[in-house]
Protein backbone atom coordinates (compact mmCIF):
# COMPACT_ATOMS: atom_id res chain seq x y z
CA UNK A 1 21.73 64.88 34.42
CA UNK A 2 22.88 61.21 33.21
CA UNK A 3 22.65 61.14 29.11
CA UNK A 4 22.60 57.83 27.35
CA UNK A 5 25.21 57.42 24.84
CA UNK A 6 24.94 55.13 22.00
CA UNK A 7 26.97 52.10 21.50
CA UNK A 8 27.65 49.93 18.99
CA UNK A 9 26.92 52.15 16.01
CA UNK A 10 29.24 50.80 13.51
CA UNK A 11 26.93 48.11 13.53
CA UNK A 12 23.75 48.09 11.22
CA UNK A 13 20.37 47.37 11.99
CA UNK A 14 18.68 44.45 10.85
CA UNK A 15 15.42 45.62 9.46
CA UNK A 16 13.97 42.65 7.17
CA UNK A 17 14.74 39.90 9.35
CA UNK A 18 17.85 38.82 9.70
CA UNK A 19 18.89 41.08 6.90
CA UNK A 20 20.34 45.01 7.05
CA UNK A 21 18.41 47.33 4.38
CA UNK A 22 21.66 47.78 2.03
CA UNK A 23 21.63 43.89 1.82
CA UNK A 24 17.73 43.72 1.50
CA UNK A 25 17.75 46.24 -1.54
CA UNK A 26 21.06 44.20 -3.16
CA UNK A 27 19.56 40.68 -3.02
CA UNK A 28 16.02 42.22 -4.00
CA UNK A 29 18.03 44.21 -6.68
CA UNK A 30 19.38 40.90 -7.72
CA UNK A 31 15.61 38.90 -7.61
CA UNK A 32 14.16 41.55 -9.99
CA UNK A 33 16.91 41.76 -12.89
CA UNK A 34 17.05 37.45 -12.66
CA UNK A 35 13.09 37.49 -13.10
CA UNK A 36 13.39 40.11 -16.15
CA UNK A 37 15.78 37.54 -17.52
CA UNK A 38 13.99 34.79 -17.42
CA UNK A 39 11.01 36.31 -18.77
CA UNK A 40 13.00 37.90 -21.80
CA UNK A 41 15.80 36.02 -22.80
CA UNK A 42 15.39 32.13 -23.88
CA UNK A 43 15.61 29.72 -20.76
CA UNK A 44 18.90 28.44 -21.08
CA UNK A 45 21.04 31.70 -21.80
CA UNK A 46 18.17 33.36 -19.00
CA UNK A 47 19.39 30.40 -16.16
CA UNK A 48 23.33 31.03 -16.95
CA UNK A 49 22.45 34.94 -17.00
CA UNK A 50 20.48 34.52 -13.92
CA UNK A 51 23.44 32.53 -11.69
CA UNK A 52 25.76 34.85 -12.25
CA UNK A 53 23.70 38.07 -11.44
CA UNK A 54 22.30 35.84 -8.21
CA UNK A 55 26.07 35.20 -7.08
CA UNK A 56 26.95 38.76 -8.11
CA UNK A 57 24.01 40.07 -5.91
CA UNK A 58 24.77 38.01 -2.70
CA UNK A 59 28.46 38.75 -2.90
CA UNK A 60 27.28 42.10 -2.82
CA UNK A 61 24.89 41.58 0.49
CA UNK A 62 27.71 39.14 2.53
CA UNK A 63 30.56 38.72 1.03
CA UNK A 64 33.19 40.85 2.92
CA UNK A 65 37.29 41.59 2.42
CA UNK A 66 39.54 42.46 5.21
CA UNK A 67 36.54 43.59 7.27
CA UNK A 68 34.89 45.70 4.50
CA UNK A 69 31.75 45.16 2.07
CA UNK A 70 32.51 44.29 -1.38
CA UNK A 71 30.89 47.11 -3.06
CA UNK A 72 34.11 49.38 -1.34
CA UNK A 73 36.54 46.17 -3.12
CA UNK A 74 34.30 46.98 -6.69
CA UNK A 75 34.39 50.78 -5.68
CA UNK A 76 38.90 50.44 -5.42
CA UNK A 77 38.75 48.36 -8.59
CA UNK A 78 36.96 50.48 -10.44
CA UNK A 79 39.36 53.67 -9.53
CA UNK A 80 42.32 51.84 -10.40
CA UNK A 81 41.32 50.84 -13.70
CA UNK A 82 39.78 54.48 -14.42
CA UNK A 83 42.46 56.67 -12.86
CA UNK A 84 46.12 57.54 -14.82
CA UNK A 85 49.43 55.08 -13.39
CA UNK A 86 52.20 55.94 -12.15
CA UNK A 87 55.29 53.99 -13.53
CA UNK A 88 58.90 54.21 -11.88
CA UNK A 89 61.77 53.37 -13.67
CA UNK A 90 64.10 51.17 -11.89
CA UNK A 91 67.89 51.95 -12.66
CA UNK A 92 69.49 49.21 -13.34
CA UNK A 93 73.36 48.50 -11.71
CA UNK A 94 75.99 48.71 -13.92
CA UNK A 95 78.88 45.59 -13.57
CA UNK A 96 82.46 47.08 -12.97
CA UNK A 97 84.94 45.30 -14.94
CA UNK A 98 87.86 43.68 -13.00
CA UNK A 99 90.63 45.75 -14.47
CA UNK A 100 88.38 49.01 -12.53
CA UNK A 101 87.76 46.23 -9.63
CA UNK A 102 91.54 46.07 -8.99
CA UNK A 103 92.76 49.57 -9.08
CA UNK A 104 90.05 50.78 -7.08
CA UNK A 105 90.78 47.86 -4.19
CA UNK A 106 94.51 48.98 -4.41
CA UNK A 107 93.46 53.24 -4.11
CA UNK A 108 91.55 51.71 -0.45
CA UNK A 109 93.58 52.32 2.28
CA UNK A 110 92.54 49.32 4.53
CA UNK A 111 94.53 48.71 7.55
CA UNK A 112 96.13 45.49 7.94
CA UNK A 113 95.83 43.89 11.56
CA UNK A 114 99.45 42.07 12.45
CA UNK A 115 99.70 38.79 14.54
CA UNK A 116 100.10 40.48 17.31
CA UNK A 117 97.43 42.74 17.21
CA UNK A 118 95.30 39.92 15.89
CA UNK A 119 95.93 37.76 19.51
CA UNK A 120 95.53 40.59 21.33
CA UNK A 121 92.17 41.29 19.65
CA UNK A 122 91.02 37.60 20.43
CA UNK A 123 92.40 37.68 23.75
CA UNK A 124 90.09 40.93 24.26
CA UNK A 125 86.96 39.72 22.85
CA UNK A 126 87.39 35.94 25.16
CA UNK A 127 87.47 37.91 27.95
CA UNK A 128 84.35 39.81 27.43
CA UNK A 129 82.29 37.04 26.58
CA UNK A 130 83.14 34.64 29.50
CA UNK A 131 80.67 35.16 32.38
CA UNK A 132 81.24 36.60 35.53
């Protein structure tokens, strides 16, 4: 028995034309509150009312951020400005003064290379980068 399997399903189906039904609903969403402006509200206020619900509304149907819709970008927004914050204090390095500098430099015990341990170092390292 040979079964079809679906492909492409992450993709949606354009049912009104070239348009999907989510972006359908949002622009015809967007159509109905601009015409209930425009019959309520006086002209001018209705036409500056009406751009910004029209460019709301299509932002909505195509307007996309790092591969997702907007309404998931509106969704994140919202949730971040409803939900509690965390704040972390960042501790803040204190400066040593150079009296403490000094005696803890002298309570090191760094080794001191001599001349001759310092050419025969050199001579080491010359050797081992030359190619063979």
């Amino acid at each position: 028995m040979r079964f079809q399997v679906p492909q492409f399903i992450e993709v949606e189906d354009k049912i009104f034309g070239p348009l999907t039904f989510k972006q359908f609903i949002y622009l015809a969403g967007g159509a109905g509150i601009s015409f209930t402006l425009y019959t309520l509200l006086p002209k001018f206020i209705a036409f500056i009312l009406i751009i910004l619900v029209l460019g709301f509304s299509a932002a909505l149907a195509f307007y996309t951020k790092n591969n997702k819709p907007f309404i998931y970008v509106l969704e994140s927004a919202f949730k971040y400005w409803t939900s509690s914050k965390l704040y972390i204090w960042k501790k803040e390095t204190k400066k040593i003064k150079e009296k403490e500098e000094v005696n803890i430099v002298s309570q090191l015990n760094i080794p001191r290379l001599s001349d001759s341990k310092l050419k025969e170092l050199s001579w080491e390292l010359d050797i081992q980068d030359s190619p063979r």
